[in-house]
Protein backbone atom coordinates (compact mmCIF):
# COMPACT_ATOMS: atom_id res chain seq x y z
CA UNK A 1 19.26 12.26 -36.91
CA UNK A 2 16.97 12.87 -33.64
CA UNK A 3 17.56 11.22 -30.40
CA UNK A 4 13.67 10.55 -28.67
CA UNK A 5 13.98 11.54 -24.91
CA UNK A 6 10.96 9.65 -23.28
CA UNK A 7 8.95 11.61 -20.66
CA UNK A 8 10.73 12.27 -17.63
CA UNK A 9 8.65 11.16 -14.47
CA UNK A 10 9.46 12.75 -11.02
CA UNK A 11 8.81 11.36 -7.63
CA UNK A 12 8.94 13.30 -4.65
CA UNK A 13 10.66 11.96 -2.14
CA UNK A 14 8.81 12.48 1.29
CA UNK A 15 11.87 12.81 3.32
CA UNK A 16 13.45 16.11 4.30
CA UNK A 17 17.55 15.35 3.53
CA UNK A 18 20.87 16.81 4.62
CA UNK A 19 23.83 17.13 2.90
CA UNK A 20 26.70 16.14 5.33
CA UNK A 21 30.69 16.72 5.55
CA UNK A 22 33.09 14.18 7.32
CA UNK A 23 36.84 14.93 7.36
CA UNK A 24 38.72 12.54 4.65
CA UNK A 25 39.96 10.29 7.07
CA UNK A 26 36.62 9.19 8.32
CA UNK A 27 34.81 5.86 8.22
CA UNK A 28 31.12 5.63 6.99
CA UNK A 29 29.00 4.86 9.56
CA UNK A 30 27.21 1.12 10.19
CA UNK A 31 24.35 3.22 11.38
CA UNK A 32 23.81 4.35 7.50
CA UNK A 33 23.15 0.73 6.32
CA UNK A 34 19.91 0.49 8.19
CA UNK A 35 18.70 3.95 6.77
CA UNK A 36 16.27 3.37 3.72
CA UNK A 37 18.17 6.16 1.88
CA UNK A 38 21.65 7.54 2.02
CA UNK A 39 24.21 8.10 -0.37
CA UNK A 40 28.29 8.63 0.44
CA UNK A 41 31.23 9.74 -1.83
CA UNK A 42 34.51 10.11 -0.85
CA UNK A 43 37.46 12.18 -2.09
CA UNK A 44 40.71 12.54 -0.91
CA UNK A 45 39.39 15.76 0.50
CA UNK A 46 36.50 14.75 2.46
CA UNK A 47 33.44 11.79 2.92
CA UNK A 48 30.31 13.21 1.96
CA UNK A 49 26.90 11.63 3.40
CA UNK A 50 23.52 12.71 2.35
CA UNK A 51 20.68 11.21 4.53
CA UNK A 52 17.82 12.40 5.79
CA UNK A 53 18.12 15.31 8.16
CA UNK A 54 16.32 13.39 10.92
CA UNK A 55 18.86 11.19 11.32
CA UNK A 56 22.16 13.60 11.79
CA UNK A 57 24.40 13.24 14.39
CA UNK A 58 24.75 16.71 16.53
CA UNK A 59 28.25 18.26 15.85
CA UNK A 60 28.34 17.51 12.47
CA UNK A 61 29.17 19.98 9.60
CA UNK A 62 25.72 19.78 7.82
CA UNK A 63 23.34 21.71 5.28
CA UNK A 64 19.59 20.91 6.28
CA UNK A 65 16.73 21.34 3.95
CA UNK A 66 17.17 19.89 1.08
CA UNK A 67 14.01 17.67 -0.29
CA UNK A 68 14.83 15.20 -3.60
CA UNK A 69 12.87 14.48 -6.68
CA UNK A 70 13.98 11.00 -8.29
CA UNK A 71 13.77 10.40 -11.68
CA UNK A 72 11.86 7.51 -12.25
CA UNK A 73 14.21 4.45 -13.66
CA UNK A 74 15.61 2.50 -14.56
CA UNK A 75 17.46 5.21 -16.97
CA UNK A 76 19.70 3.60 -20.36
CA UNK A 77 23.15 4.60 -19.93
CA UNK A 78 23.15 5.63 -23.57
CA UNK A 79 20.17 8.18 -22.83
CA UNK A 80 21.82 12.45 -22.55
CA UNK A 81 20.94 15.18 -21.43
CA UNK A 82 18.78 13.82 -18.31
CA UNK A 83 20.32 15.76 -15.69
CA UNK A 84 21.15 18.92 -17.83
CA UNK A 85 17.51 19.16 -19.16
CA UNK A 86 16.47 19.05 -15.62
CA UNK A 87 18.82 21.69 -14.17
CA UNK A 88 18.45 23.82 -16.96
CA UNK A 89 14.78 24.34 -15.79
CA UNK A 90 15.42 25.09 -12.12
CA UNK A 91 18.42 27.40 -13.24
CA UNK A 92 16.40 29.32 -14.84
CA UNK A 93 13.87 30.30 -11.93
CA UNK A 94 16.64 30.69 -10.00
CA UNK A 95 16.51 27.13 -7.85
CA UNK A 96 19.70 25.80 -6.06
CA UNK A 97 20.29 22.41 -6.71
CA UNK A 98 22.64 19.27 -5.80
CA UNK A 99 22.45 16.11 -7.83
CA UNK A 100 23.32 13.15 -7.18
CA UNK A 101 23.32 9.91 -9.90
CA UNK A 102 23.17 5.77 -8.95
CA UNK A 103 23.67 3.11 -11.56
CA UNK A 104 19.52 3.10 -11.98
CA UNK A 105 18.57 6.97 -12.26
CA UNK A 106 19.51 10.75 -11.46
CA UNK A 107 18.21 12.26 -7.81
CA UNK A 108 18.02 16.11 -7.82
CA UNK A 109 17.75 17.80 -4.58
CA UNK A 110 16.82 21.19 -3.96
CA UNK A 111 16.47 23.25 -1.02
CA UNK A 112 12.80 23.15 0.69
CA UNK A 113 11.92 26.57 0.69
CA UNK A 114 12.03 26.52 -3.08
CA UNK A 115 10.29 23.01 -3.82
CA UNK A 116 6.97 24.69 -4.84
CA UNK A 117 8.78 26.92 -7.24
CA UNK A 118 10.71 23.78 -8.35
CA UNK A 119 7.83 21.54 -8.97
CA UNK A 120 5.72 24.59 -10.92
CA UNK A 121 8.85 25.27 -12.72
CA UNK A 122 9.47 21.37 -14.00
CA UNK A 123 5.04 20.81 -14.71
CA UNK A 124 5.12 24.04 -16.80
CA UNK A 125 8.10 22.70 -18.86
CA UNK A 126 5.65 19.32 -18.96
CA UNK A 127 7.51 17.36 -16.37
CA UNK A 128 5.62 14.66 -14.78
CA UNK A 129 5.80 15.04 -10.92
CA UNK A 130 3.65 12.22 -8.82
CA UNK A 131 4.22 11.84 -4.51
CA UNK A 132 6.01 9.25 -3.04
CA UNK A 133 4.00 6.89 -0.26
């Protein structure tokens, strides 16, 4: 039996994004709530924030750079191989990447000196990448 993957359509996200660490013991900031995009995770080892890079506080441990392509959702939580597919592509030209997943679709971010190489990487392999507003 064959599983049917439906096209996979990309939006760039206009926004340049940093990937931020916070020691374990810290509180997410109010601040964040007013952002239109942000994401946090916390371990026992550390809170990290992505947000965009605009918006970081000075003094904060941070990797600038990064610009996100969202897969457009919602995604069926029965559907594989989304982010693996994806990844698999930009591995193989040799493009960093961090991903992050909500309870609608996948985000993959990758670092904005190789977003053109991403983006001709993912339309070769017949990806579907349109610009954000």
């Amino acid at each position: 039996m064959t599983s049917h993957r439906p096209q996979l359509v990309l939006s760039l996200v206009p926004d340049a994004f940093a990937i931020c660490r916070l020691g374990s013991d810290e509180v997410v900031p109010t601040w964040l709530l007013q952002l239109p995009m942000w994401s946090a995770t916390r371990t026992c080892d550390e809170l990290s924030l992505v947000l965009p890079q605009d918006q970081v506080p000075a003094g904060w441990q941070a990797e600038r750079g990064w610009r996100c392509l969202r897969v457009r959702g919602p995604l069926d939580f029965g559907l594989t191989g989304v982010i693996s597919s994806l990844t698999a592509v930009l591995a193989a030209s040799d493009v960093t990447v961090f991903v992050l997943s909500t309870f609608d679709t996948d985000y993959v971010f990758v670092r904005e000196g190789e977003l053109s190489k991403a983006v001709h990487a993912l339309r070769v392999r017949k990806y579907v990448i349109e610009e954000e507003p």
